[in-house]
PDB file of N, CA and C in Angstrom:
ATOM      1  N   UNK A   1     -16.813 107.315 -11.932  1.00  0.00           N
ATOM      2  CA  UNK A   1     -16.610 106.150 -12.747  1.00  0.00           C
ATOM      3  C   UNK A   1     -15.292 106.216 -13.504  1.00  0.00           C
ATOM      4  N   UNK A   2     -14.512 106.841 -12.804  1.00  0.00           N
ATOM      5  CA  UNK A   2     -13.321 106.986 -13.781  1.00  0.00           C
ATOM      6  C   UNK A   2     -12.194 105.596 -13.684  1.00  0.00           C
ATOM      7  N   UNK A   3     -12.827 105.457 -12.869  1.00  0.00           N
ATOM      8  CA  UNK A   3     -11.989 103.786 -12.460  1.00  0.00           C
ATOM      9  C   UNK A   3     -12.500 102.866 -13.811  1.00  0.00           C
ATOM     10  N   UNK A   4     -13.713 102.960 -14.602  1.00  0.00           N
ATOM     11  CA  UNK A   4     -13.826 102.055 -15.636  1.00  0.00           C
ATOM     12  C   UNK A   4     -12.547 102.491 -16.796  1.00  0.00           C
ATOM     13  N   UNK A   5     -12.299 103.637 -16.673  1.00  0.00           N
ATOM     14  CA  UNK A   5     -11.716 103.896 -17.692  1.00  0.00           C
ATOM     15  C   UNK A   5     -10.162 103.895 -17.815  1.00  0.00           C
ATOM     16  N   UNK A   6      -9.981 103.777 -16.420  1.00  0.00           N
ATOM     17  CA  UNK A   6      -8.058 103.587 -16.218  1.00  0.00           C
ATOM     18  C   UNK A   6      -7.832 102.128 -16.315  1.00  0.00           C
ATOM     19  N   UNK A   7      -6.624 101.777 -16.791  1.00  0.00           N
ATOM     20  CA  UNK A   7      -5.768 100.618 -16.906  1.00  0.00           C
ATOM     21  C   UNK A   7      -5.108 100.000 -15.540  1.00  0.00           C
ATOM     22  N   UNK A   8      -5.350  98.865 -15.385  1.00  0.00           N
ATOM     23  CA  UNK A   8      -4.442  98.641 -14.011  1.00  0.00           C
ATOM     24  C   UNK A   8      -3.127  98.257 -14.392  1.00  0.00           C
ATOM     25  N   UNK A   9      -2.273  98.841 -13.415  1.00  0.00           N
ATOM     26  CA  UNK A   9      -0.880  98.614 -12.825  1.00  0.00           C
ATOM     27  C   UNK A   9      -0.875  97.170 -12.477  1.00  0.00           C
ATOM     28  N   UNK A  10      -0.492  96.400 -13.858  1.00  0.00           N
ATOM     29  CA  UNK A  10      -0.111  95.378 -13.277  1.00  0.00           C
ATOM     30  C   UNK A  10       1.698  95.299 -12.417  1.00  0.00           C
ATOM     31  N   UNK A  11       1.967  96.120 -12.215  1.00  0.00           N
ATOM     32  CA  UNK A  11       2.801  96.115 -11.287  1.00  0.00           C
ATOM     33  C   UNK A  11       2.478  96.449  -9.942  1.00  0.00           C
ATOM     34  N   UNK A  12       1.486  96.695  -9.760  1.00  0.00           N
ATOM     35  CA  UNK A  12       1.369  97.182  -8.231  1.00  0.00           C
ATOM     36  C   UNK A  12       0.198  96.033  -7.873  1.00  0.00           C
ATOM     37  N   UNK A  13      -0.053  95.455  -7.236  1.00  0.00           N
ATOM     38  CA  UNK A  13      -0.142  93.728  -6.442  1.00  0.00           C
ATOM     39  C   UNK A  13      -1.481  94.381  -5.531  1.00  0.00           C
ATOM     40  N   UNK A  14      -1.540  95.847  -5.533  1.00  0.00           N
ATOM     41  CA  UNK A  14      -2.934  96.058  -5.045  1.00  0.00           C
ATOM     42  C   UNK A  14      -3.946  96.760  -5.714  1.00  0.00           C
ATOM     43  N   UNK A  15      -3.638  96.920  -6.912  1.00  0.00           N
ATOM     44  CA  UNK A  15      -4.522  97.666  -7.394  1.00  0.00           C
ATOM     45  C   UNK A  15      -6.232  96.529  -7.297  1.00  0.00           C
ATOM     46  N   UNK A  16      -7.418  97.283  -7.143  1.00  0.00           N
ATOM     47  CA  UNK A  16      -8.419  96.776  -7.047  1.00  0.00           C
ATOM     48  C   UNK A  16      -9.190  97.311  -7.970  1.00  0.00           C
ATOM     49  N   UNK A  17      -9.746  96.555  -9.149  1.00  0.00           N
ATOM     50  CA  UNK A  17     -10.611  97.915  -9.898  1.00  0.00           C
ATOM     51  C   UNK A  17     -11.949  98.109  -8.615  1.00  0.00           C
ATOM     52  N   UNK A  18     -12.849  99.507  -8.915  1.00  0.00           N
ATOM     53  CA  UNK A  18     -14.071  99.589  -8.514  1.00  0.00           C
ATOM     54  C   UNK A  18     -14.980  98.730  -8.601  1.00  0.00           C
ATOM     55  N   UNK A  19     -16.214  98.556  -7.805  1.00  0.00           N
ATOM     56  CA  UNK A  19     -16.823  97.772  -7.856  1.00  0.00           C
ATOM     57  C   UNK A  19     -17.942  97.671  -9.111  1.00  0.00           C
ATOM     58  N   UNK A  20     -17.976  97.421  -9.737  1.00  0.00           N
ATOM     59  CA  UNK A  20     -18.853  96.893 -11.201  1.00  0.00           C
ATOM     60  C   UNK A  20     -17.945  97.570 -12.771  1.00  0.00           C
ATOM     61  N   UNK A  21     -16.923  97.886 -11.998  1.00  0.00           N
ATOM     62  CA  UNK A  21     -15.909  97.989 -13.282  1.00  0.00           C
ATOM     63  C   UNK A  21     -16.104  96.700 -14.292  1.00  0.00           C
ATOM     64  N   UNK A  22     -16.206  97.125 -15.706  1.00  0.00           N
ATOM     65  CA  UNK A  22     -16.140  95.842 -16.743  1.00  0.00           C
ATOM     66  C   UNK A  22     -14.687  95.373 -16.915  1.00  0.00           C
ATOM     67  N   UNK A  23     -14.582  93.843 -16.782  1.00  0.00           N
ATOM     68  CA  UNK A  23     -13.368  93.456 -16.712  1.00  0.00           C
ATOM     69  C   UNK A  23     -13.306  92.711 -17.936  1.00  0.00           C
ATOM     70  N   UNK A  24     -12.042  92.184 -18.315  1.00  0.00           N
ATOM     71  CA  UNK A  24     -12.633  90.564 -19.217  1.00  0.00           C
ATOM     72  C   UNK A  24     -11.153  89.610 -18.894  1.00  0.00           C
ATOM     73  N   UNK A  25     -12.008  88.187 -18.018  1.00  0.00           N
ATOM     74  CA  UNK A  25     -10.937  87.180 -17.846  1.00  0.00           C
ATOM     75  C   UNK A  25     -10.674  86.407 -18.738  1.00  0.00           C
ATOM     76  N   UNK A  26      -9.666  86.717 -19.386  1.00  0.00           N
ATOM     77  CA  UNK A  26      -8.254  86.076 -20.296  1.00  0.00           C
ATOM     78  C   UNK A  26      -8.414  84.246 -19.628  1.00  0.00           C
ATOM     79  N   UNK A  27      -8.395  84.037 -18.792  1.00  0.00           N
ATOM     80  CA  UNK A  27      -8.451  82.566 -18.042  1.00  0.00           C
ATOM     81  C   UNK A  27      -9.546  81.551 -18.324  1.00  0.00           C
ATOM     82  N   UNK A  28     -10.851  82.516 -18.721  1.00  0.00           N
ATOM     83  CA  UNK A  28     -12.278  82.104 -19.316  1.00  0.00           C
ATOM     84  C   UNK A  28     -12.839  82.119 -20.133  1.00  0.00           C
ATOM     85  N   UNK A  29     -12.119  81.862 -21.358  1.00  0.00           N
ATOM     86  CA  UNK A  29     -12.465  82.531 -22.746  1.00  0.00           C
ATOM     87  C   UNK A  29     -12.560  83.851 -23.295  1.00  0.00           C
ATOM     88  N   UNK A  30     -12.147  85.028 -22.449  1.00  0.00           N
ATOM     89  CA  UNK A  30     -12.590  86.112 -22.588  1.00  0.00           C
ATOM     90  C   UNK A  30     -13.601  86.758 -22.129  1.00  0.00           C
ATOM     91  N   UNK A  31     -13.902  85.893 -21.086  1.00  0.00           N
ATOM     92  CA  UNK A  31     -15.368  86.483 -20.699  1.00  0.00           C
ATOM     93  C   UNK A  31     -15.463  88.055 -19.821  1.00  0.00           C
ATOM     94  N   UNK A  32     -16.442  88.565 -20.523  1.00  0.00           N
ATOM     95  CA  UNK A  32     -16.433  89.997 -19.999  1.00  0.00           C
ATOM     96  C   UNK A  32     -17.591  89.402 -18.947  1.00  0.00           C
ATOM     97  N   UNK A  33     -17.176  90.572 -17.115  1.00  0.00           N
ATOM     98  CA  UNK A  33     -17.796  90.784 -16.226  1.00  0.00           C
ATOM     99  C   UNK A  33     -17.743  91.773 -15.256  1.00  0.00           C
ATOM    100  N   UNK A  34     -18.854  92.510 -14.928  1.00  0.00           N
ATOM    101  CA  UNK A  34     -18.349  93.436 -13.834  1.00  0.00           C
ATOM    102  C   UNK A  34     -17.617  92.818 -12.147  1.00  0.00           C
ATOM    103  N   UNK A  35     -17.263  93.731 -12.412  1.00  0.00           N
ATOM    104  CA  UNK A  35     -15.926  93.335 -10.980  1.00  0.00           C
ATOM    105  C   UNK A  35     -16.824  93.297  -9.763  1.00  0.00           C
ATOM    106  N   UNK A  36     -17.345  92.388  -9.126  1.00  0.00           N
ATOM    107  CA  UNK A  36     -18.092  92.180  -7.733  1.00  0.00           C
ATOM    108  C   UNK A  36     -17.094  92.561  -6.448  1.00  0.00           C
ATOM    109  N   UNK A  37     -16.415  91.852  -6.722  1.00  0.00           N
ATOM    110  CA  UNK A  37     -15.075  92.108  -5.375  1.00  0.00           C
ATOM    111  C   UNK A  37     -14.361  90.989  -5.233  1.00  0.00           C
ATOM    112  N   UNK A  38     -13.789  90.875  -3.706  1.00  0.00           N
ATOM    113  CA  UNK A  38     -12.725  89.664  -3.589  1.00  0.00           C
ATOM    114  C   UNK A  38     -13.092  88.624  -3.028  1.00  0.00           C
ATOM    115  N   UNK A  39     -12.854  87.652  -3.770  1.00  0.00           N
ATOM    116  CA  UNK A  39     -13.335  85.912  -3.302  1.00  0.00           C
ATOM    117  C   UNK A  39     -11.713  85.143  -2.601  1.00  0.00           C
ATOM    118  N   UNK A  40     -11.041  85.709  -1.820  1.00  0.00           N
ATOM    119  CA  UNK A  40      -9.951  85.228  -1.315  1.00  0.00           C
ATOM    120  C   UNK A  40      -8.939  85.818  -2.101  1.00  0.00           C
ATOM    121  N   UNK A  41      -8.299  85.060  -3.041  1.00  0.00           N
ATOM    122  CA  UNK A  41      -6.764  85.286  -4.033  1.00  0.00           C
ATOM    123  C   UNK A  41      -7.734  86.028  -5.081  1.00  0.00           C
ATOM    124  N   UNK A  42      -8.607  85.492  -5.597  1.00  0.00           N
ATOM    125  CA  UNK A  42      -9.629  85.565  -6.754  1.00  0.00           C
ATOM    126  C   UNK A  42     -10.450  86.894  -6.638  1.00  0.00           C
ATOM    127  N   UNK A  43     -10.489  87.387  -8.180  1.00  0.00           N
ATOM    128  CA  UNK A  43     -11.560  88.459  -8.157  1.00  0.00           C
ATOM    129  C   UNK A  43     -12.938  87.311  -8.549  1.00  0.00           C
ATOM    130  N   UNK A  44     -14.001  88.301  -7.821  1.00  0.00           N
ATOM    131  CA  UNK A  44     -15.279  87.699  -8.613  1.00  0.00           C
ATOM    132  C   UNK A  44     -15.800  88.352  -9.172  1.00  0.00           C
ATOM    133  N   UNK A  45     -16.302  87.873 -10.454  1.00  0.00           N
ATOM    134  CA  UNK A  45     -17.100  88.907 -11.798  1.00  0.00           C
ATOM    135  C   UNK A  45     -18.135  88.276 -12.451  1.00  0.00           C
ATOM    136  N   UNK A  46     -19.190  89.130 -12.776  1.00  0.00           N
ATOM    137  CA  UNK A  46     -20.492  88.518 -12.697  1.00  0.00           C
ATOM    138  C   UNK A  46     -20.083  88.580 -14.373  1.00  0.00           C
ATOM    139  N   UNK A  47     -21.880  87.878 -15.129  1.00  0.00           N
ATOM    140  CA  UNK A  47     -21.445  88.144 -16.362  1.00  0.00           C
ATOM    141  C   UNK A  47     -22.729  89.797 -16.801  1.00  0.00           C
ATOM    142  N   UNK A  48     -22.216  90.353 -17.477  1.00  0.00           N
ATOM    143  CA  UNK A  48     -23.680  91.744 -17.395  1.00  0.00           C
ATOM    144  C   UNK A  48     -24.479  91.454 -17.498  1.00  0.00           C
ATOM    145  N   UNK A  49     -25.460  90.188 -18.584  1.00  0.00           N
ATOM    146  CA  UNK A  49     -26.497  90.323 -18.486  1.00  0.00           C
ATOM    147  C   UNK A  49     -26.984  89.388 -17.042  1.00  0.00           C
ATOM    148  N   UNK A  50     -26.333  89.248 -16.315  1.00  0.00           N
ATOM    149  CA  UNK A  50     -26.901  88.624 -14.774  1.00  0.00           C
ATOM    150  C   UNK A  50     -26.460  87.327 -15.061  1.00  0.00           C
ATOM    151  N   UNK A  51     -26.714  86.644 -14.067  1.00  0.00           N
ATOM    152  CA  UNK A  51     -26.424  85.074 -13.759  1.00  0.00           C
ATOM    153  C   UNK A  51     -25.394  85.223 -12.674  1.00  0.00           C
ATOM    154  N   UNK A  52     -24.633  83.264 -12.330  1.00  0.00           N
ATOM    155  CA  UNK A  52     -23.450  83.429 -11.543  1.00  0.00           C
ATOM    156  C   UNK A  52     -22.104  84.147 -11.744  1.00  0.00           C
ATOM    157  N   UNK A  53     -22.195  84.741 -10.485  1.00  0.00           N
ATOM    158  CA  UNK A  53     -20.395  84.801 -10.400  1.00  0.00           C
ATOM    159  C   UNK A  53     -19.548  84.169 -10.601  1.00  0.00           C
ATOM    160  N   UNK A  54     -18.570  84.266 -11.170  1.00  0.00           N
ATOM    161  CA  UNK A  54     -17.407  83.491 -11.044  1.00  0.00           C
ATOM    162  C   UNK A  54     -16.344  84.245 -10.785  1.00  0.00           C
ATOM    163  N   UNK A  55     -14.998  83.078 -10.564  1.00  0.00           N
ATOM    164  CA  UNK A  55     -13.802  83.214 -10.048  1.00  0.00           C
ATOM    165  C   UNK A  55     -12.752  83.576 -10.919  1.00  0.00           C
ATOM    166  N   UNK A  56     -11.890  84.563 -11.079  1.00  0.00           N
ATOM    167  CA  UNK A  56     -10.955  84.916 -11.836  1.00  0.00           C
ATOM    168  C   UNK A  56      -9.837  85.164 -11.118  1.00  0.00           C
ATOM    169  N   UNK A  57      -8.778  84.484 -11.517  1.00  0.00           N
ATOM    170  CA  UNK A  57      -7.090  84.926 -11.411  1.00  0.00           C
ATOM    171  C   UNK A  57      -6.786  86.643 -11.116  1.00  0.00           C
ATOM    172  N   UNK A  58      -6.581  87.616 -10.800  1.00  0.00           N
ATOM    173  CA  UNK A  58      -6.331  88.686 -11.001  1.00  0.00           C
ATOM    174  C   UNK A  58      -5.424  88.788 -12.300  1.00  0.00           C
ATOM    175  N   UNK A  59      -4.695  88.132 -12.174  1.00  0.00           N
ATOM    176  CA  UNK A  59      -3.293  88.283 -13.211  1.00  0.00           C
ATOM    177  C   UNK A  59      -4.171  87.641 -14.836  1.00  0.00           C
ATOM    178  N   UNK A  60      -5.111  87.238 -14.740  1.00  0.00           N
ATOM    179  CA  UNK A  60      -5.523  87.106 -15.919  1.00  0.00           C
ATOM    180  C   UNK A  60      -6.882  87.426 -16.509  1.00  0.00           C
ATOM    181  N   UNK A  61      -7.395  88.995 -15.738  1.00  0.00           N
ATOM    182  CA  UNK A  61      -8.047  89.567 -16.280  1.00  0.00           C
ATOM    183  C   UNK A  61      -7.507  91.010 -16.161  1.00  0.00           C
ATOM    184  N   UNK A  62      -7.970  91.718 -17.454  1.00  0.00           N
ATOM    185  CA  UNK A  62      -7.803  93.254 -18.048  1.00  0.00           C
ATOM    186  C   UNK A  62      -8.712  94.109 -18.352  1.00  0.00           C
ATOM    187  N   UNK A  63      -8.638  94.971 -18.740  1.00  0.00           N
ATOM    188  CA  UNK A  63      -9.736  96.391 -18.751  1.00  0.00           C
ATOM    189  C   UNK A  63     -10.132  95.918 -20.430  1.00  0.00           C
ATOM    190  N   UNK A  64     -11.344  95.827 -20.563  1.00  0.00           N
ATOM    191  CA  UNK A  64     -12.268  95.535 -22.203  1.00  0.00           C
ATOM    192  C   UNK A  64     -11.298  96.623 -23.155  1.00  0.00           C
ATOM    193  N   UNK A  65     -11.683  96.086 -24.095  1.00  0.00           N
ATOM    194  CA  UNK A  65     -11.154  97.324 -25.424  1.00  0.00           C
ATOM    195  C   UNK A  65     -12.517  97.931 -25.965  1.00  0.00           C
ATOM    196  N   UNK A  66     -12.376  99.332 -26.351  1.00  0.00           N
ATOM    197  CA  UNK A  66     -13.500  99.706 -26.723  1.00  0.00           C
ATOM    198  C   UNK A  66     -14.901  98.593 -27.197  1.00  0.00           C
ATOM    199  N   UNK A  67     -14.141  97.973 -28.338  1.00  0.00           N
ATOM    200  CA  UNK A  67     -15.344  97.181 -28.880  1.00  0.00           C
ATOM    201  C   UNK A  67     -15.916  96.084 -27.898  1.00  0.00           C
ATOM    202  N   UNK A  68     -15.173  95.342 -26.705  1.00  0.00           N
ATOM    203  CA  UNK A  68     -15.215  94.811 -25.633  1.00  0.00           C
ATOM    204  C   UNK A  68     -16.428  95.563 -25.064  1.00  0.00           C
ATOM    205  N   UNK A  69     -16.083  96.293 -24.684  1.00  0.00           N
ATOM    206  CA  UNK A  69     -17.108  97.247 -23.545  1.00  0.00           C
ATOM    207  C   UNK A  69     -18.149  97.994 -24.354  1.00  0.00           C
ATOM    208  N   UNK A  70     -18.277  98.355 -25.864  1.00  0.00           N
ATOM    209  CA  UNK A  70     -19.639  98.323 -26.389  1.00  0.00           C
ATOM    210  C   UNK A  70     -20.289  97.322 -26.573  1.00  0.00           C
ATOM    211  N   UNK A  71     -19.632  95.726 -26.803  1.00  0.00           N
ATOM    212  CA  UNK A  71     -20.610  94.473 -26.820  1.00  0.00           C
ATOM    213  C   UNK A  71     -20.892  94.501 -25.794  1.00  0.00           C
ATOM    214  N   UNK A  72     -20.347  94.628 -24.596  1.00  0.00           N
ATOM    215  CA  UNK A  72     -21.146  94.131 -23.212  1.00  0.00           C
ATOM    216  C   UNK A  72     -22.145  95.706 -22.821  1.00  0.00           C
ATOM    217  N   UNK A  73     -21.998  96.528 -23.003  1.00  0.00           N
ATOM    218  CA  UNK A  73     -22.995  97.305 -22.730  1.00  0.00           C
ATOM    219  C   UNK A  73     -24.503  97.198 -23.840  1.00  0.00           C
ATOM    220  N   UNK A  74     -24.036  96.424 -25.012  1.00  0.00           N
ATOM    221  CA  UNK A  74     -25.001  96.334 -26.067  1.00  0.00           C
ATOM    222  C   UNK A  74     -25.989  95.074 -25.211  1.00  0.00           C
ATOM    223  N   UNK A  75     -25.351  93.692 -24.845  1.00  0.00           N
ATOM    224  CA  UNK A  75     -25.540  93.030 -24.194  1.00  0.00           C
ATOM    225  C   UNK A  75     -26.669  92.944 -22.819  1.00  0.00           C
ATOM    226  N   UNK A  76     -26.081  94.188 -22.310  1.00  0.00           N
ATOM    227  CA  UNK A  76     -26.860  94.377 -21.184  1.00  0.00           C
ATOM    228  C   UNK A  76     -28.162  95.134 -21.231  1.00  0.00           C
ATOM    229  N   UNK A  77     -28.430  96.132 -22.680  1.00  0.00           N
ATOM    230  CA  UNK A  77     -29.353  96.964 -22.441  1.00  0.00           C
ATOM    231  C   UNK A  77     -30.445  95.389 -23.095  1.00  0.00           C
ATOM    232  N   UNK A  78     -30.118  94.848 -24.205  1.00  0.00           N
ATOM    233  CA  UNK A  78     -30.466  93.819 -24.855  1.00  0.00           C
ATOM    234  C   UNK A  78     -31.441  92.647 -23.199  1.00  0.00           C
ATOM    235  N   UNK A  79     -30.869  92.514 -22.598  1.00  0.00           N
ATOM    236  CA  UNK A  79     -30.992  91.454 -21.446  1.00  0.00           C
ATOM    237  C   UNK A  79     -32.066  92.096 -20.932  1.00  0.00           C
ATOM    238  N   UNK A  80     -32.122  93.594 -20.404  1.00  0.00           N
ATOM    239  CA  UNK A  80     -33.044  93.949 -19.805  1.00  0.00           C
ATOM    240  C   UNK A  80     -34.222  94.382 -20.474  1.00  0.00           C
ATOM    241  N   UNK A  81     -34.385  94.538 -22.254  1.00  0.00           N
ATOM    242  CA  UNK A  81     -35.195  94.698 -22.545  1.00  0.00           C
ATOM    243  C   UNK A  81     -35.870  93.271 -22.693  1.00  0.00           C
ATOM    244  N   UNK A  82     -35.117  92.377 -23.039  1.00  0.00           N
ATOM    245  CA  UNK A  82     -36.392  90.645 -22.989  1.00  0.00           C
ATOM    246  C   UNK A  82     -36.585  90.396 -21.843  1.00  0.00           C
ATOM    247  N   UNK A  83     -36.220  90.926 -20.527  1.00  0.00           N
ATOM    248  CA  UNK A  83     -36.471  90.266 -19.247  1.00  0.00           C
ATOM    249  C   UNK A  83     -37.815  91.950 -18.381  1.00  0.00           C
ATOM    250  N   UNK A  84     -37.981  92.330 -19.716  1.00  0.00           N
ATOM    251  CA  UNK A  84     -38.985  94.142 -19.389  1.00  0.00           C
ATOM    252  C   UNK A  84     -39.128  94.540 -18.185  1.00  0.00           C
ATOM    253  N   UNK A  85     -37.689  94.892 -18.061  1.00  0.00           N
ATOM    254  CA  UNK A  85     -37.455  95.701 -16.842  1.00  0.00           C
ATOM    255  C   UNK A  85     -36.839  96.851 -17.220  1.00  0.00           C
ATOM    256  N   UNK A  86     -37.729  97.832 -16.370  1.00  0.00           N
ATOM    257  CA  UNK A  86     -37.687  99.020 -16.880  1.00  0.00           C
ATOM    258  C   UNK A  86     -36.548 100.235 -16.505  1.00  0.00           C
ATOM    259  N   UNK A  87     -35.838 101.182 -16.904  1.00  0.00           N
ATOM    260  CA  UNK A  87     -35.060 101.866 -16.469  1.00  0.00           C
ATOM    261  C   UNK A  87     -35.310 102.635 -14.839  1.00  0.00           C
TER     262      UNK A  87
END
């Protein structure tokens, strides 16, 4: 999982994060999502606590900031405890 934790090269035109890396698209209000994969030009990123995918710019999503990536992990344990599904 060390891919959650590196920064992408926005200079290099291929970097791909891993697959469920937490992202957050700048293009969508900020919305934090794990990285699904490639929808053509577009990354697709879910939101954590589940629902649809959506479409993001590459160029306008970035790696969460700490407090980023503790709300969405707070988020997600939160989702799965009202929906009582178990570890």
């Amino acid at each position: 999982m060390a891919a959650q934790n590196s920064t992408p090269d926005r200079q290099d035109p291929t970097y791909i994060p891993a697959l469920g890396t937490l992202m957050v698209d700048t293009g969508h209000g900020n919305r934090t999502g794990e990285f699904r994969g490639l929808a053509g030009p577009y990354w697709s990123l879910r939101p954590v606590i589940g629902g649809p995918e959506w479409e993001a710019a590459p160029e306008q999503v970035r790696p969460p900031t700490p407090a980023e990536r503790l709300t969405a992990e707070n988020a997600r344990i939160n989702a799965r405890s009202r929906r009582g599904t178990g570890w």
